[in-house]
C-alpha atoms as a PDB file:
ATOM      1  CA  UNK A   1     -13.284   0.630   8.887  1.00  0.00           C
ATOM      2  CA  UNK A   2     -12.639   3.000  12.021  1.00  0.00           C
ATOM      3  CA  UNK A   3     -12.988   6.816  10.715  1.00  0.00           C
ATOM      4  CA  UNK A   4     -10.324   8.514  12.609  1.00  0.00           C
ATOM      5  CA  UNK A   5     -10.389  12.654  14.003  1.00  0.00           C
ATOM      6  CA  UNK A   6      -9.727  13.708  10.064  1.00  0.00           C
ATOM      7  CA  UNK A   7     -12.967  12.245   9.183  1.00  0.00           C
ATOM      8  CA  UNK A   8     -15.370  12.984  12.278  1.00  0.00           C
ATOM      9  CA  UNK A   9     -14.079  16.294  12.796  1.00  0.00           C
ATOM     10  CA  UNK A  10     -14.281  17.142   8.599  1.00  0.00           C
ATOM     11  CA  UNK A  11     -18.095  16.030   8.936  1.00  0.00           C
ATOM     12  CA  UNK A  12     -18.250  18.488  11.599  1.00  0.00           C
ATOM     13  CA  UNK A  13     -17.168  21.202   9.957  1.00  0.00           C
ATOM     14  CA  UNK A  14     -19.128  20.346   6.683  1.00  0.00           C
ATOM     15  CA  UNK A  15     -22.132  20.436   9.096  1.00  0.00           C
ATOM     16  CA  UNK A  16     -21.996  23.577  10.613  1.00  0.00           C
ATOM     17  CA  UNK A  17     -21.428  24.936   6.972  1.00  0.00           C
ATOM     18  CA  UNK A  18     -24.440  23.020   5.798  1.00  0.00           C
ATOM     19  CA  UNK A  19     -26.944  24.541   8.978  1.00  0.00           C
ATOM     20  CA  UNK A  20     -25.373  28.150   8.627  1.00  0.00           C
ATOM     21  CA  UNK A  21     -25.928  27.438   4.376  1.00  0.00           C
ATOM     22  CA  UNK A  22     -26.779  30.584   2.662  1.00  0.00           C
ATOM     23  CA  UNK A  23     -25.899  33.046   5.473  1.00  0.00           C
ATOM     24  CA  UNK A  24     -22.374  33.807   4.069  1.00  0.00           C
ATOM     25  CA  UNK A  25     -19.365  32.970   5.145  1.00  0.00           C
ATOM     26  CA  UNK A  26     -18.336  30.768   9.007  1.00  0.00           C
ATOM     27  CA  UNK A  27     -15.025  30.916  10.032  1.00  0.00           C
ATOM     28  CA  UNK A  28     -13.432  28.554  11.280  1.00  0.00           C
ATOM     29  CA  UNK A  29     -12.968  29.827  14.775  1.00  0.00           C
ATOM     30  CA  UNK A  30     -16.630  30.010  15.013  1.00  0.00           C
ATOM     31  CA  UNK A  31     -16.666  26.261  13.954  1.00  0.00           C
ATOM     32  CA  UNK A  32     -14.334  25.182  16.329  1.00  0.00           C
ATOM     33  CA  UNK A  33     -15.901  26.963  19.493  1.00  0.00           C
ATOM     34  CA  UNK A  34     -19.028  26.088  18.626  1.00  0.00           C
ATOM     35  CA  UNK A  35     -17.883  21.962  18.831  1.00  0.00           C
ATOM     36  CA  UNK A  36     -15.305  22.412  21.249  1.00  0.00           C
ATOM     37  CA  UNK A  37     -12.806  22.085  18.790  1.00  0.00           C
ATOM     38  CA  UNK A  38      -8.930  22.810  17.969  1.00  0.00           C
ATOM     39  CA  UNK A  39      -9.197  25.844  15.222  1.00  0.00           C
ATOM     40  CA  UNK A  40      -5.668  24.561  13.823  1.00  0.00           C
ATOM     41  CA  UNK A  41      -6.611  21.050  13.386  1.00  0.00           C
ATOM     42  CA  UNK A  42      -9.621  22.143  11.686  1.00  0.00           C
ATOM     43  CA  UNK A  43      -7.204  24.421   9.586  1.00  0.00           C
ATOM     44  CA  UNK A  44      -5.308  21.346   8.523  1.00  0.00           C
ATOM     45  CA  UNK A  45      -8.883  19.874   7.405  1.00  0.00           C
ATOM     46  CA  UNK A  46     -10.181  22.881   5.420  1.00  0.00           C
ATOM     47  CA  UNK A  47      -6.922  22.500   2.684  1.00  0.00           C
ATOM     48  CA  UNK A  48      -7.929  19.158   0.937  1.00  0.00           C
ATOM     49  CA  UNK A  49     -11.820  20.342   1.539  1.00  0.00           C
ATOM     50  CA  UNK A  50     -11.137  23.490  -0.180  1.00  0.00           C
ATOM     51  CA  UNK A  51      -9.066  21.685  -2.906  1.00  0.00           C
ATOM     52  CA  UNK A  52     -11.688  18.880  -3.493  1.00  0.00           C
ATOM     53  CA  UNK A  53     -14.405  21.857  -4.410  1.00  0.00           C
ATOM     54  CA  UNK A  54     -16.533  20.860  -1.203  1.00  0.00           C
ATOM     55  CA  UNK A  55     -16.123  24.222   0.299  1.00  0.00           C
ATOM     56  CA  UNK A  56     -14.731  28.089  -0.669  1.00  0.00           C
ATOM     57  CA  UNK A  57     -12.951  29.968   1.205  1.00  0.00           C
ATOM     58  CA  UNK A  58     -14.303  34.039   1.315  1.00  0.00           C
ATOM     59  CA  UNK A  59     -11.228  36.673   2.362  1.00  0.00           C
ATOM     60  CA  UNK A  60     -11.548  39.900   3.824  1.00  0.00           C
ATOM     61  CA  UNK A  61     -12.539  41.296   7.172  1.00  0.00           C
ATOM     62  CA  UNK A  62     -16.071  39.016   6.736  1.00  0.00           C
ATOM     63  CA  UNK A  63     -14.499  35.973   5.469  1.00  0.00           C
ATOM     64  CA  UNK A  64     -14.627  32.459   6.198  1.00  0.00           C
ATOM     65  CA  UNK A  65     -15.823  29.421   4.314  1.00  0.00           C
ATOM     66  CA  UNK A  66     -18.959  28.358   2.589  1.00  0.00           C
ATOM     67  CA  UNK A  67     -19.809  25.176   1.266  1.00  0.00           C
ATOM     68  CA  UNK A  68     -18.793  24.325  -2.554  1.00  0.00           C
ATOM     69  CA  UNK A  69     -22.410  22.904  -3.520  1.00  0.00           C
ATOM     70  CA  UNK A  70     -25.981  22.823  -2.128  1.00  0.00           C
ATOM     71  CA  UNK A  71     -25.859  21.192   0.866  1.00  0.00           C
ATOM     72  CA  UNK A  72     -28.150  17.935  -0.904  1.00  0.00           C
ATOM     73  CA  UNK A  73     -25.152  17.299  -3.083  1.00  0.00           C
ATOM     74  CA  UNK A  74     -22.358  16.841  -1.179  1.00  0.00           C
ATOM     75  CA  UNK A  75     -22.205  13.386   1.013  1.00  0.00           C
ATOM     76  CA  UNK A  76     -20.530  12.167   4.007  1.00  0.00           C
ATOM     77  CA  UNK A  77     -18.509   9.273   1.207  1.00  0.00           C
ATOM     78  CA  UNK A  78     -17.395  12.557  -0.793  1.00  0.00           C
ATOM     79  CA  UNK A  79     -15.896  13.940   2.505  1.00  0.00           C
ATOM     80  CA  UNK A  80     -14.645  10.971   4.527  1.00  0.00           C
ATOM     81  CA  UNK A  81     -12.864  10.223   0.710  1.00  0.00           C
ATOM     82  CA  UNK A  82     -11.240  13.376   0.687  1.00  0.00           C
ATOM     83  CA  UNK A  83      -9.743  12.973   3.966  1.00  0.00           C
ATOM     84  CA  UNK A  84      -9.894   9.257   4.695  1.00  0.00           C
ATOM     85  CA  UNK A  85      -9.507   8.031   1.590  1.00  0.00           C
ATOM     86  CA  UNK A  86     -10.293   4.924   0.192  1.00  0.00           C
ATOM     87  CA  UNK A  87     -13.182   3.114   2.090  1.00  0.00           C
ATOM     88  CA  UNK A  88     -12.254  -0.649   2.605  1.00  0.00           C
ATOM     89  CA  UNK A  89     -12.497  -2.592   6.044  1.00  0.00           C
ATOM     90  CA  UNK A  90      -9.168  -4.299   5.280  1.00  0.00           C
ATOM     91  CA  UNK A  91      -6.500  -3.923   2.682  1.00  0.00           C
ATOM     92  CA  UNK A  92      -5.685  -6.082   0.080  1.00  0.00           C
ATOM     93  CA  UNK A  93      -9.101  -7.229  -0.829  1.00  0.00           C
ATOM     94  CA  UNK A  94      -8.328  -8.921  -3.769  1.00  0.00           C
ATOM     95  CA  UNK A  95      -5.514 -10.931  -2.239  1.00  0.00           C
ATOM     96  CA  UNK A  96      -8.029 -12.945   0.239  1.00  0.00           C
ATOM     97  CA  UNK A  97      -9.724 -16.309  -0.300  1.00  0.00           C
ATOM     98  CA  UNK A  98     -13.113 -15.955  -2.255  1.00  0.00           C
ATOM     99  CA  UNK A  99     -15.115 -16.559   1.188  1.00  0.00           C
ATOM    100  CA  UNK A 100     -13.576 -13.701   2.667  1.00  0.00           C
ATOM    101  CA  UNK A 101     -13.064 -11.341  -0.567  1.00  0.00           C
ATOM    102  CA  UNK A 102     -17.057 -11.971  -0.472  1.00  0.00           C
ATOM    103  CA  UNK A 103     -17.611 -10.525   2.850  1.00  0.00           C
ATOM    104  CA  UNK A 104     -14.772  -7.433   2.689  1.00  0.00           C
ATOM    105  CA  UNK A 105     -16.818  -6.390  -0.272  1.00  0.00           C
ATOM    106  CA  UNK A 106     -20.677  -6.398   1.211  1.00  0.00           C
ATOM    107  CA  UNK A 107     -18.832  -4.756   3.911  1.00  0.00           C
ATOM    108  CA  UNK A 108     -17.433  -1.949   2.348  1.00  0.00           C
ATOM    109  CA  UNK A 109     -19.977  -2.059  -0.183  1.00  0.00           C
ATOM    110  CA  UNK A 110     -22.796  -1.698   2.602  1.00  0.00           C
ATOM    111  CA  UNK A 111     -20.839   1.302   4.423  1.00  0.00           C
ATOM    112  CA  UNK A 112     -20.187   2.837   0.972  1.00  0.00           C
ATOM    113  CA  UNK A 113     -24.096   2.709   0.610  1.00  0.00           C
ATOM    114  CA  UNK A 114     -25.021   4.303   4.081  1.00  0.00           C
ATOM    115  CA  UNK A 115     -22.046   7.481   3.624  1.00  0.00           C
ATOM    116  CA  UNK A 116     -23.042   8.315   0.091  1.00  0.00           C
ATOM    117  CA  UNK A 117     -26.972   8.113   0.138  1.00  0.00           C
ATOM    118  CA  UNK A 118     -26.299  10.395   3.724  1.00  0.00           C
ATOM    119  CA  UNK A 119     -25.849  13.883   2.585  1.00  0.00           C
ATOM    120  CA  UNK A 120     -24.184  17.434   5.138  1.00  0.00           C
ATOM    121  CA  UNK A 121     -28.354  18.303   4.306  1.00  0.00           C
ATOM    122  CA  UNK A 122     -29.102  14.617   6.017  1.00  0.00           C
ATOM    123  CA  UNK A 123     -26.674  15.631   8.876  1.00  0.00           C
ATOM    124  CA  UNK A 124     -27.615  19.273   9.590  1.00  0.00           C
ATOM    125  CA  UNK A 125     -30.925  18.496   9.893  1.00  0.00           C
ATOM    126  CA  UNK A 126     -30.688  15.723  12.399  1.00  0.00           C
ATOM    127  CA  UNK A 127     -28.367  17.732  14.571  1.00  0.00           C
ATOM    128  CA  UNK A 128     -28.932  18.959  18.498  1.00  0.00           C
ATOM    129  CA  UNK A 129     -27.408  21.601  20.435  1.00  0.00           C
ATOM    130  CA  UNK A 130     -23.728  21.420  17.775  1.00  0.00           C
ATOM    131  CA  UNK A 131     -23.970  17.245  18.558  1.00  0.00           C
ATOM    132  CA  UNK A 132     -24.806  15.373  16.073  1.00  0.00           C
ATOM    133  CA  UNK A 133     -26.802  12.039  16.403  1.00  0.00           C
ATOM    134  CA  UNK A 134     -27.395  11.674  12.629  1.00  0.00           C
ATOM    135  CA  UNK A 135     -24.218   8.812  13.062  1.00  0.00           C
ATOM    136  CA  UNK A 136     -26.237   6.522  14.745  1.00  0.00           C
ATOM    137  CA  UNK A 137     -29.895   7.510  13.102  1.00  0.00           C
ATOM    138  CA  UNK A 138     -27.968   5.928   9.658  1.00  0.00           C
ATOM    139  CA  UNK A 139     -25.646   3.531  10.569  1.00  0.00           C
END
C-alpha cells in the first residue's frame, strides 16, 4: 500500500493539531508554513477531516481548527481512512488463489495493526523540529 500526499500531508496536519492540543484554534496557514506546505492543498484535506468529526473548525478573527477528540483517540487508520480509504495492498483480495489471498490479508492486516494502535498523541510526541520520524519508529 503506498500512502500518497492526501495521506502524509493529512497526518501532518492532524499532528500539528495534536502538539498545539488545548491551545485553541491553528490555522491552517500556520500549518502549512510551519511544514513547508501548500495552504490550499491542505484546504482540500481539512473538508473530509472536518466531515469525519476528526477536527472543528473555529470562525472569527481567532479561528482555525482544533482537533475533534483527545489527541489518544484519534489514529493514523482513522485518518489515512478518511482520505485514503480502504487499506488493502492490492485489490480484489478475494478474487486471488488461497496462497496469495493468505498473504494480501497478513499484509493489510499487519499495516492495519501498526496505523490504528499509532495514535496523532503517538505522533506528536515523537516529532522534531515540524519532521516527524514517528513513521519509521512504528513501521
Amino acid at each position: 500500500m503506498k500512502i500518497s500526499t492526501k495521506g502524509r500531508y493529512g497526518l501532518t496536519i492532524m499532528i500539528e493539531l495534536a502538539k498545539k492540543y488545548g491551545e485553541g484554534p491553528i490555522s491552517l496557514k500556520t500549518i502549512a508554513q510551519a511544514n513547508d506546505l501548500s495552504e490550499h492543498y491542505l484546504e482540500q484535506l481539512i473538508a473530509p477531516l472536518r466531515n469525519a468529526g476528526l477536527v472543528k473548525s473555529i470562525r472569527g478573527a481567532y479561528g482555525g481548527y482544533i482537533l475533534g477528540d483527545i489527541p489518544s483517540k484519534i489514529t493514523a487508520g482513522d485518518i489515512i481512512r478518511v482520505l485514503e480509504g480502504p487499506i488493502s495492498p492490492v485489490e480484489g483480495i478475494e478474487n486471488e488463489e488461497p496462497a496469495k489471498r493468505e498473504l494480501w490479508m497478513r499484509i493489510r492486516d499487519a499495516v492495519k495493526d501498526v496505523l490504528d494502535n499509532t495514535t496523532v498523541e503517538d505522533l506528536a510526541n515523537h516529532t522534531d523540529n515540524g519532521e516527524s520520524d514517528a513513521y519509521m519508529f512504528y513501521i
